[in-house]
N, C-alpha and C. Protein backbone atom coordinates (compact mmCIF):
# COMPACT_ATOMS: atom_id res chain seq x y z
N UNK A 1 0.23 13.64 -0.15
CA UNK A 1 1.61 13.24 -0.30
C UNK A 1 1.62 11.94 -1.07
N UNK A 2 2.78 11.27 -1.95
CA UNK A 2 2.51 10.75 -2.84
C UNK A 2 3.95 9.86 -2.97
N UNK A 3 4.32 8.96 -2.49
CA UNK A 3 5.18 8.15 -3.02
C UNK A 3 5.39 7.20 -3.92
N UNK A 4 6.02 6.99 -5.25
CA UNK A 4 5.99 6.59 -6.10
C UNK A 4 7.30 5.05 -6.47
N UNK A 5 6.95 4.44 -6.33
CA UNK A 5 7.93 2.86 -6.35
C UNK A 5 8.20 3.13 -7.91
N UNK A 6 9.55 2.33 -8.12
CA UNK A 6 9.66 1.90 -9.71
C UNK A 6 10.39 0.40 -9.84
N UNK A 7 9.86 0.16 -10.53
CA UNK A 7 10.47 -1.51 -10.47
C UNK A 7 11.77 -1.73 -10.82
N UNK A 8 12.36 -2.68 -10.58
CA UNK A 8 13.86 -3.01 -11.01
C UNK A 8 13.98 -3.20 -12.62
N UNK A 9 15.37 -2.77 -12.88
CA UNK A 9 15.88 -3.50 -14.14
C UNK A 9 15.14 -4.93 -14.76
N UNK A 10 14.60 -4.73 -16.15
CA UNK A 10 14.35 -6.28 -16.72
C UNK A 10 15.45 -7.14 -16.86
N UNK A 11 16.15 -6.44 -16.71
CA UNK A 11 17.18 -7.38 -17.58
C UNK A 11 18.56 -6.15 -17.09
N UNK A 12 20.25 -6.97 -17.56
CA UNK A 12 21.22 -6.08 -16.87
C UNK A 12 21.44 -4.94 -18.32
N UNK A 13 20.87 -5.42 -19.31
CA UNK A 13 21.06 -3.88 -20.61
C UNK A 13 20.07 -3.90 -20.71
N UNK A 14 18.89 -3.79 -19.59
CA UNK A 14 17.49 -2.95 -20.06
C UNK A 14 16.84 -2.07 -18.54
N UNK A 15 17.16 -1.13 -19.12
CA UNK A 15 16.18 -0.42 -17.82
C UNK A 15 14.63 -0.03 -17.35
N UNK A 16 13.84 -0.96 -17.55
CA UNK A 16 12.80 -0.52 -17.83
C UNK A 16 12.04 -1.05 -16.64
N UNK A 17 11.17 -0.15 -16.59
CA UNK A 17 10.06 -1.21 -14.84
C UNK A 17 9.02 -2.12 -15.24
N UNK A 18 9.43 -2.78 -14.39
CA UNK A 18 8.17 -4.08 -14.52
C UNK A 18 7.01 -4.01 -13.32
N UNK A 19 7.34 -3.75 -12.35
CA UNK A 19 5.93 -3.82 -11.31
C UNK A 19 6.74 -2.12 -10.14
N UNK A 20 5.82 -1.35 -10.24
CA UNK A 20 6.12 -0.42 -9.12
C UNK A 20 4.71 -0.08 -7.80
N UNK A 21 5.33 0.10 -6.90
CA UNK A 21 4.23 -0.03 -6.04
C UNK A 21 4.42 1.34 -5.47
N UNK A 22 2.86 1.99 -5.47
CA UNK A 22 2.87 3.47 -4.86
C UNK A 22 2.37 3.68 -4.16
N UNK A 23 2.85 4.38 -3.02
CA UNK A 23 1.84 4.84 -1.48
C UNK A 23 1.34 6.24 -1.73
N UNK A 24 -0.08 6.10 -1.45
CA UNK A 24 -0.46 7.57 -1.49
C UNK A 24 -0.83 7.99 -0.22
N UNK A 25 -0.65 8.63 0.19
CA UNK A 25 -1.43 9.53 1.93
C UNK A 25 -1.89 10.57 1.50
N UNK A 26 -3.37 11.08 2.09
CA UNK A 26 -4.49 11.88 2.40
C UNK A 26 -4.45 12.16 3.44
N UNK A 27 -4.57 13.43 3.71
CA UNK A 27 -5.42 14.13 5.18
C UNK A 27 -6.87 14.52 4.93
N UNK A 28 -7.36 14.16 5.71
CA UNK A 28 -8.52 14.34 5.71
C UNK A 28 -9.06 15.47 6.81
N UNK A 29 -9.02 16.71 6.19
CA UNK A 29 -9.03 17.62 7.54
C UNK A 29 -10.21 17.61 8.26
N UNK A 30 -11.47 17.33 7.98
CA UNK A 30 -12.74 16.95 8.53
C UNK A 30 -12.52 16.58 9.96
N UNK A 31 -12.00 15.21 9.75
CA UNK A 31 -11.82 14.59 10.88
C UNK A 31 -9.93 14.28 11.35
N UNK A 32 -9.28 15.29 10.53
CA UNK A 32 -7.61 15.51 11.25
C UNK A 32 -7.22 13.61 11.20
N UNK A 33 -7.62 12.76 10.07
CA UNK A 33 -6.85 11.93 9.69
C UNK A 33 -6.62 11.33 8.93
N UNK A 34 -4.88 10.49 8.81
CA UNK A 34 -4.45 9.97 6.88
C UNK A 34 -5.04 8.61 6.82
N UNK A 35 -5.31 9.28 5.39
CA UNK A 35 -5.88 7.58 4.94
C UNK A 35 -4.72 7.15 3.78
N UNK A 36 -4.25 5.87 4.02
CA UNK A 36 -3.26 5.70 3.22
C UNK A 36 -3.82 4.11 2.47
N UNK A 37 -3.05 4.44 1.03
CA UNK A 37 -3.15 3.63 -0.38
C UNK A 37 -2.13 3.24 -0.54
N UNK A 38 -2.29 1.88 -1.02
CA UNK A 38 -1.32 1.20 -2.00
C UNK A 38 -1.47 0.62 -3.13
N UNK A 39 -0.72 1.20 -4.17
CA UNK A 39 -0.98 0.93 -5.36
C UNK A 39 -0.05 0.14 -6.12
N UNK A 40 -0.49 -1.01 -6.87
CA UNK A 40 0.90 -1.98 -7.55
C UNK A 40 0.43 -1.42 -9.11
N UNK A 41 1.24 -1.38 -10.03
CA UNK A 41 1.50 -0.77 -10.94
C UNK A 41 2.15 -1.92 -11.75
N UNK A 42 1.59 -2.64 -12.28
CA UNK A 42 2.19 -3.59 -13.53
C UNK A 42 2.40 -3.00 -14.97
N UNK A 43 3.89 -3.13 -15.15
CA UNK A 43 3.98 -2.47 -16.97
C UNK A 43 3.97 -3.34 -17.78
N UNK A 44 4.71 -3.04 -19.14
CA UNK A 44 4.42 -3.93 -20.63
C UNK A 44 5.43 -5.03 -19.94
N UNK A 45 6.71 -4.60 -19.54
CA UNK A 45 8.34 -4.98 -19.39
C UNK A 45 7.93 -6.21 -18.74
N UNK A 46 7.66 -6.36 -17.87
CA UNK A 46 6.97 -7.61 -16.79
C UNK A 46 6.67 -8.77 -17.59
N UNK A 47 6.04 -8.66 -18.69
CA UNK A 47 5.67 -9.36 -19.61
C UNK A 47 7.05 -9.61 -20.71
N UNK A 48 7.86 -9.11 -20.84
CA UNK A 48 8.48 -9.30 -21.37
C UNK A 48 10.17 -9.67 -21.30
N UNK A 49 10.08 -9.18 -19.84
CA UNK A 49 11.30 -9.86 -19.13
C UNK A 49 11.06 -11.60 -18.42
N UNK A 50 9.34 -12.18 -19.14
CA UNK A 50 9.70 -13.66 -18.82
C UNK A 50 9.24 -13.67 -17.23
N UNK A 51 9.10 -12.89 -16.63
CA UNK A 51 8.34 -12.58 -15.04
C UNK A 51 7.07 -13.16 -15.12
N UNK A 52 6.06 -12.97 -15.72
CA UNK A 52 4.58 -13.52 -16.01
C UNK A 52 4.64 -14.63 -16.47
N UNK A 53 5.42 -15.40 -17.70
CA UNK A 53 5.65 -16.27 -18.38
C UNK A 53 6.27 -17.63 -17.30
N UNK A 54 7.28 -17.58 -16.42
CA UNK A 54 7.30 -17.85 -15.46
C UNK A 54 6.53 -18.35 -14.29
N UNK A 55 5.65 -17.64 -13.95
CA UNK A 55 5.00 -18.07 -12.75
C UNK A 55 3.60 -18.27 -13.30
N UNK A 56 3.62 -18.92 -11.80
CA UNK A 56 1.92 -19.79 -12.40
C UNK A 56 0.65 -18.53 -12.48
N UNK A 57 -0.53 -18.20 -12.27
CA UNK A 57 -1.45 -16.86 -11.93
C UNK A 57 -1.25 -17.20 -10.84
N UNK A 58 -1.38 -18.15 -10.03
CA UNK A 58 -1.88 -18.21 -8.52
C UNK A 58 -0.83 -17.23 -7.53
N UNK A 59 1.12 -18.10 -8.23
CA UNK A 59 1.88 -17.10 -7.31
C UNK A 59 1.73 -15.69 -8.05
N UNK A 60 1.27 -15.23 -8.93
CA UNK A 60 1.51 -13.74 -9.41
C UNK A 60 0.68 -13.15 -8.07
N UNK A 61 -0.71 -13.72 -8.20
CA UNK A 61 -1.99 -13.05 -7.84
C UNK A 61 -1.35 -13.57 -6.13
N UNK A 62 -0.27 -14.12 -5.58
CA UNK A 62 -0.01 -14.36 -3.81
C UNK A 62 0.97 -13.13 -3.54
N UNK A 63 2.23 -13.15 -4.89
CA UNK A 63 2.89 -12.44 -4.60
C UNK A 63 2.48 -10.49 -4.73
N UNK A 64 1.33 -10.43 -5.67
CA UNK A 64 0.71 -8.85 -5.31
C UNK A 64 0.25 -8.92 -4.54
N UNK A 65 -0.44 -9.58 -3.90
CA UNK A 65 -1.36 -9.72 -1.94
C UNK A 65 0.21 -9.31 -1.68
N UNK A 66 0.85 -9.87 -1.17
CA UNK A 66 2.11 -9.74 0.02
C UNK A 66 2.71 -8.67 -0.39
N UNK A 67 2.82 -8.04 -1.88
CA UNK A 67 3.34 -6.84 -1.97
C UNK A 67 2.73 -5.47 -1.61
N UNK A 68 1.43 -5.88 -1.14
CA UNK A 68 0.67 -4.26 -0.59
C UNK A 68 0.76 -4.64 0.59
N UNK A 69 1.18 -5.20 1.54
CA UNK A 69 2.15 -4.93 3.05
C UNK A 69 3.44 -4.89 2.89
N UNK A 70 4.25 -4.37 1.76
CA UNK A 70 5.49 -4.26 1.83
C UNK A 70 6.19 -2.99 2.65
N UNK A 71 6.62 -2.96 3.10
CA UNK A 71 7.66 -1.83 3.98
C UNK A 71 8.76 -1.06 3.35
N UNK A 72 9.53 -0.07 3.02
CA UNK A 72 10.12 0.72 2.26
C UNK A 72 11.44 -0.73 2.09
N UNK A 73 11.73 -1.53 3.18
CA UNK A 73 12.65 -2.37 2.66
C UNK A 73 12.08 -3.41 1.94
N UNK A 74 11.16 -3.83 1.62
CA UNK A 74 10.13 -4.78 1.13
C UNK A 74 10.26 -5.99 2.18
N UNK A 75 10.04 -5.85 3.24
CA UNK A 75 9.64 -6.71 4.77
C UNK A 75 7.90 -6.23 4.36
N UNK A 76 7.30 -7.37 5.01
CA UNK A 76 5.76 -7.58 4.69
C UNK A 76 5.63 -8.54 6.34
N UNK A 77 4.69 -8.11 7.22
CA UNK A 77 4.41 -8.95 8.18
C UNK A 77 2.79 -9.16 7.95
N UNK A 78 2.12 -9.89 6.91
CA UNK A 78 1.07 -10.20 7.28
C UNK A 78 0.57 -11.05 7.80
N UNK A 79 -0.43 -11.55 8.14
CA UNK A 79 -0.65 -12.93 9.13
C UNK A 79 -1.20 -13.52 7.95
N UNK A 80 -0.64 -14.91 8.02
CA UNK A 80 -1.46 -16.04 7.06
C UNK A 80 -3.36 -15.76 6.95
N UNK A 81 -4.09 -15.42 8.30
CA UNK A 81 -5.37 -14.94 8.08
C UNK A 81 -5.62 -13.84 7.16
N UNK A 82 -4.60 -12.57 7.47
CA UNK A 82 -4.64 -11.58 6.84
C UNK A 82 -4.68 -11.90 5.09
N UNK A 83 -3.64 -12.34 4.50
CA UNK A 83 -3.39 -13.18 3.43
C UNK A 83 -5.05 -14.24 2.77
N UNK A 84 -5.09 -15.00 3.41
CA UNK A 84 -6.20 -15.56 3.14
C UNK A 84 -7.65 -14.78 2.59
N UNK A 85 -7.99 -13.91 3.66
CA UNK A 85 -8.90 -12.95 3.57
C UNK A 85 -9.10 -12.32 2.28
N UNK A 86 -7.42 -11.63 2.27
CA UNK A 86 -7.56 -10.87 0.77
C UNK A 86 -7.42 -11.46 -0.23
N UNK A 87 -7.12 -12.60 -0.44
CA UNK A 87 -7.38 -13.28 -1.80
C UNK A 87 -8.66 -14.07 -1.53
N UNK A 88 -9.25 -14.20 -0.30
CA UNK A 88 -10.81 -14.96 -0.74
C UNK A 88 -10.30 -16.53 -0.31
N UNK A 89 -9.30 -16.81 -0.45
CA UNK A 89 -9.33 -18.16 0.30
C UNK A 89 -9.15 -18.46 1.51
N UNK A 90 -8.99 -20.10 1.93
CA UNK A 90 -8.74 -20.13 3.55
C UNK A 90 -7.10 -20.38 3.97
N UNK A 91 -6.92 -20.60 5.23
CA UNK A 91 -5.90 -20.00 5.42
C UNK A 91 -4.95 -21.33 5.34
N UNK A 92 -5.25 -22.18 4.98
CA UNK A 92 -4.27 -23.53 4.11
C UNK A 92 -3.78 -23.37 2.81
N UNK A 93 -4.68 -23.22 2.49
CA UNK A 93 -4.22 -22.66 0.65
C UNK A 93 -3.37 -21.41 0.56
N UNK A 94 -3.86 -20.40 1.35
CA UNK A 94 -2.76 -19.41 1.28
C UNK A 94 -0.98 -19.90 2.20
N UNK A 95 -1.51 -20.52 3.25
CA UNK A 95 0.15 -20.85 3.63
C UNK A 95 0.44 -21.57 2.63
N UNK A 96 -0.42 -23.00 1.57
CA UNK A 96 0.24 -23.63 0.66
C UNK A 96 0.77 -22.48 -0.49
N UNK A 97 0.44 -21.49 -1.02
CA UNK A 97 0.97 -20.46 -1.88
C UNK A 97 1.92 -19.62 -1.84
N UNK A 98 1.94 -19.56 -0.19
CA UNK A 98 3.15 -18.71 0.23
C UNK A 98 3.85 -19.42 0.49
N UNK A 99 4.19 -20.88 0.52
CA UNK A 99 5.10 -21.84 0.42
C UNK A 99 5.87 -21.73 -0.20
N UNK A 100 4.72 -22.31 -1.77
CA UNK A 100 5.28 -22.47 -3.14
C UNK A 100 5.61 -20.90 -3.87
N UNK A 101 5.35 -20.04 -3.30
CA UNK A 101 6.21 -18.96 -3.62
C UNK A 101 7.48 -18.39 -3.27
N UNK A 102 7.38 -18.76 -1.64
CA UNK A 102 9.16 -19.33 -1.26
C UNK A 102 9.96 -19.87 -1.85
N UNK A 103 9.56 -20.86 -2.61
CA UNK A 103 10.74 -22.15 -3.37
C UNK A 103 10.58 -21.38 -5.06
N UNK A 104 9.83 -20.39 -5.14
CA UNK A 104 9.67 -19.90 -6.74
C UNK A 104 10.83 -19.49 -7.18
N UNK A 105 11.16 -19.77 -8.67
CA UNK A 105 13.05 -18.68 -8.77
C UNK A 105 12.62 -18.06 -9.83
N UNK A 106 13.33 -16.92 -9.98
CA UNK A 106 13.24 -16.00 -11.17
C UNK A 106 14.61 -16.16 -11.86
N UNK A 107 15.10 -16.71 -12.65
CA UNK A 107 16.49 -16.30 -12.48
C UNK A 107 17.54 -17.03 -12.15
N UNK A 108 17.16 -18.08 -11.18
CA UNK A 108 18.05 -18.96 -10.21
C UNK A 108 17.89 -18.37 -8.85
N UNK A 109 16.77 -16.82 -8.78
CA UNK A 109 16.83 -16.64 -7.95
C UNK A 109 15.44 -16.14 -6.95
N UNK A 110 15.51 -16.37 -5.42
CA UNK A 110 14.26 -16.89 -4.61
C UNK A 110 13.54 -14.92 -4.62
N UNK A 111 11.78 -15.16 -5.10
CA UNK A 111 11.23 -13.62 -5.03
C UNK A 111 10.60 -13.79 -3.44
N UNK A 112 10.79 -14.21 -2.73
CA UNK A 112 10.17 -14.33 -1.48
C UNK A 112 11.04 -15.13 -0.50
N UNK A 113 11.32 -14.34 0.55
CA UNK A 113 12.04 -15.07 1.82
C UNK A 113 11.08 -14.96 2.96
N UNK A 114 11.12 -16.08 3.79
CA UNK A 114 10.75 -16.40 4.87
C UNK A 114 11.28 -16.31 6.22
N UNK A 115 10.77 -15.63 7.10
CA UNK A 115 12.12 -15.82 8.31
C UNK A 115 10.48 -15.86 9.78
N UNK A 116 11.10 -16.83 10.26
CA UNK A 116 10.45 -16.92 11.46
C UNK A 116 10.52 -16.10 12.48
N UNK A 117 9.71 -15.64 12.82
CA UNK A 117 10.12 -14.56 13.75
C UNK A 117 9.40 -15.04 15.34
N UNK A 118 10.55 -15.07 16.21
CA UNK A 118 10.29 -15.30 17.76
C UNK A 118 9.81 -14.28 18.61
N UNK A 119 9.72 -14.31 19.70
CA UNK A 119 9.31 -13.47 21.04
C UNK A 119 9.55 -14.03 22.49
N UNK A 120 9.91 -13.97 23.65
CA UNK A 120 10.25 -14.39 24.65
C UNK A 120 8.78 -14.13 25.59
N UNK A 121 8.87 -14.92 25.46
CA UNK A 121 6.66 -15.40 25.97
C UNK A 121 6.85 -15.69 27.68
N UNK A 122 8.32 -14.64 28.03
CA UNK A 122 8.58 -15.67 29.60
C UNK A 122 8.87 -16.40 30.27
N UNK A 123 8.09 -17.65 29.22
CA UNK A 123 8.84 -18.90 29.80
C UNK A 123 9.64 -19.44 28.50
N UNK A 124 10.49 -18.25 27.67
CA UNK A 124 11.04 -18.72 26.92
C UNK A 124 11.02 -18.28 25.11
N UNK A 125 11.82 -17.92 24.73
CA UNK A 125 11.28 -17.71 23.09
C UNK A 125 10.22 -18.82 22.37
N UNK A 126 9.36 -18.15 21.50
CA UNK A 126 8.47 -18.94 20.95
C UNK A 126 8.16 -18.81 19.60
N UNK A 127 7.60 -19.28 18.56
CA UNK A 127 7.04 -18.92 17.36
C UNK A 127 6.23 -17.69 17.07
N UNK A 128 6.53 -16.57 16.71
CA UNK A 128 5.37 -15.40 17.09
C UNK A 128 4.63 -15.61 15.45
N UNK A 129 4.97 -15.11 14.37
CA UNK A 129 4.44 -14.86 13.41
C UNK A 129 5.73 -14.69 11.97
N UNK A 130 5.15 -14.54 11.11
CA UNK A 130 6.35 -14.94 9.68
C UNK A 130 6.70 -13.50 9.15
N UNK A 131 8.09 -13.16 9.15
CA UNK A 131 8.35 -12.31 8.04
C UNK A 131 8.88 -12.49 6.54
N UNK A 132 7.77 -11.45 6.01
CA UNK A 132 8.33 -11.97 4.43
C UNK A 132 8.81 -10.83 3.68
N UNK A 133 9.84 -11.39 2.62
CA UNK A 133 10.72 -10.22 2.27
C UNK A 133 10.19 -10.92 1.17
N UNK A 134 10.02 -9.36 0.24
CA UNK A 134 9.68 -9.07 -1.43
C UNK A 134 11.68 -8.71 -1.52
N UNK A 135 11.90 -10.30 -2.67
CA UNK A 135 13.56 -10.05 -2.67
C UNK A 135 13.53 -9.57 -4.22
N UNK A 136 15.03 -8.60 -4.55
CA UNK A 136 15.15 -7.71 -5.63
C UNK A 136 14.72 -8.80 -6.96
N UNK A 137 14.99 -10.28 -6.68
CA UNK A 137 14.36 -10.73 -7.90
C UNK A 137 13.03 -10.91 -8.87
N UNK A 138 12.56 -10.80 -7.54
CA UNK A 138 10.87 -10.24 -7.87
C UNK A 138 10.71 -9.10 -9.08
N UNK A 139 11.90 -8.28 -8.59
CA UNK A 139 12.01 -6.91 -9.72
C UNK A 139 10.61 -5.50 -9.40
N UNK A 140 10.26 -5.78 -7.82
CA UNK A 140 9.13 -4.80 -6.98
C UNK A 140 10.20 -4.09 -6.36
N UNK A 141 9.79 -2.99 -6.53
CA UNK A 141 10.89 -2.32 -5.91
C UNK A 141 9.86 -1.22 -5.00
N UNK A 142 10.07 -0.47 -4.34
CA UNK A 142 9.11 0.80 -3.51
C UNK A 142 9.98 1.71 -3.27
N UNK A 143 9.27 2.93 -3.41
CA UNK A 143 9.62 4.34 -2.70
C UNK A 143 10.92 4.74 -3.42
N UNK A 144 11.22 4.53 -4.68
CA UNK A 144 12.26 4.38 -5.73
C UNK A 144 13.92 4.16 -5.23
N UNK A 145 13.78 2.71 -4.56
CA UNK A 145 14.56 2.61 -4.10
C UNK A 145 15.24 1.60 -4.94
N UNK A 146 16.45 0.99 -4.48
CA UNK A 146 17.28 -0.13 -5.25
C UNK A 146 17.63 -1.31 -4.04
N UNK A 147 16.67 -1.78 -4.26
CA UNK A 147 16.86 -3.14 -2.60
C UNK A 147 18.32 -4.19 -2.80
N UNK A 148 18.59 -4.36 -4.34
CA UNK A 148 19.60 -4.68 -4.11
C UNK A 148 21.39 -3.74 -3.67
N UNK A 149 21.21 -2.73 -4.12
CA UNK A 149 21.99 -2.01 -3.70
C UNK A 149 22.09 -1.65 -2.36
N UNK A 150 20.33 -1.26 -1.81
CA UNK A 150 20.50 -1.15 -0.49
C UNK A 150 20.91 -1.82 0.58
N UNK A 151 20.83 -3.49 0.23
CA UNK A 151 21.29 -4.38 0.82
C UNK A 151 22.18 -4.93 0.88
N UNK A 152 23.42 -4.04 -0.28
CA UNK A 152 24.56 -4.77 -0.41
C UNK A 152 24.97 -3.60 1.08
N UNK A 153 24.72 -2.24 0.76
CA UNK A 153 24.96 -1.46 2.17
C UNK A 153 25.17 -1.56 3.30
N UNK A 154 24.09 -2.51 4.16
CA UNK A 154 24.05 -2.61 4.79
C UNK A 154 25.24 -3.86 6.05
């Protein structure tokens, strides 16, 4: 089975994709289980809608890490360790990247939101771990959806 992302609009009179991200699932009947892929897909457009030109390598190369835990809404819960790991650094430098990719604009506008996420630990709500949203300015879109449309929906 094979789901296929397409990236957002470059631009509002150009339709063309700039980054699409694709999930693939396998069964593996051997042993009766899926192995699942994620694939980011960078085109020419990316480059030419000023997206690359824009950002430094470091946030390109933070913001594809956080985009292969993206979720059909582009919610990403990875752990700052998790993060670290897959780019090879430690886990300061990656919270410093996922910082400075928070405050990044495309546009005037933010490709990464932050939201703290709590838990009631009993004696009270507490800090559990970070959610991060891949926002439509990024121009990542998944599962050929339209995040800004979908979110005006909601």
């Amino acid at each position: 089975m094979r789901s296929t992302a397409s990236a957002a609009d470059a631009g509002p009179e150009r339709n063309e994709k700039l980054v699409s991200i694709q999930l693939e699932r396998e069964l593996d009947l051997g042993n009766a289980s899926w192995d699942e892929r994620i694939f980011i897909k960078v085109y020419v457009a990316v480059r030419n809608s000023g997206l690359l030109a824009a950002m430094s390598a470091e946030l390109w190369h933070t913001l594809c890490c956080v985009a292969t835990f993206m979720d059909r809404d582009g919610r990403c819960y990875p752990s700052q360790d998790e993060i670290a790991r897959a780019l090879s650094i430690n886990r300061t430098t990656a919270n410093r990247r996922i910082q400075a990719l928070a405050r990044f604009r495309f546009h005037g506008k933010p490709v990464l939101l932050i939201e703290k996420m709590q838990e009631n630990s009993g004696k009270g709500m507490r800090y559990a771990s970070n959610r991060y949203t891949i926002m439509p300015s990024s121009k990542m879109r998944i599962f050929d959806r339209d995040p800004e449309t979908d979110r005006e929906d909601r």
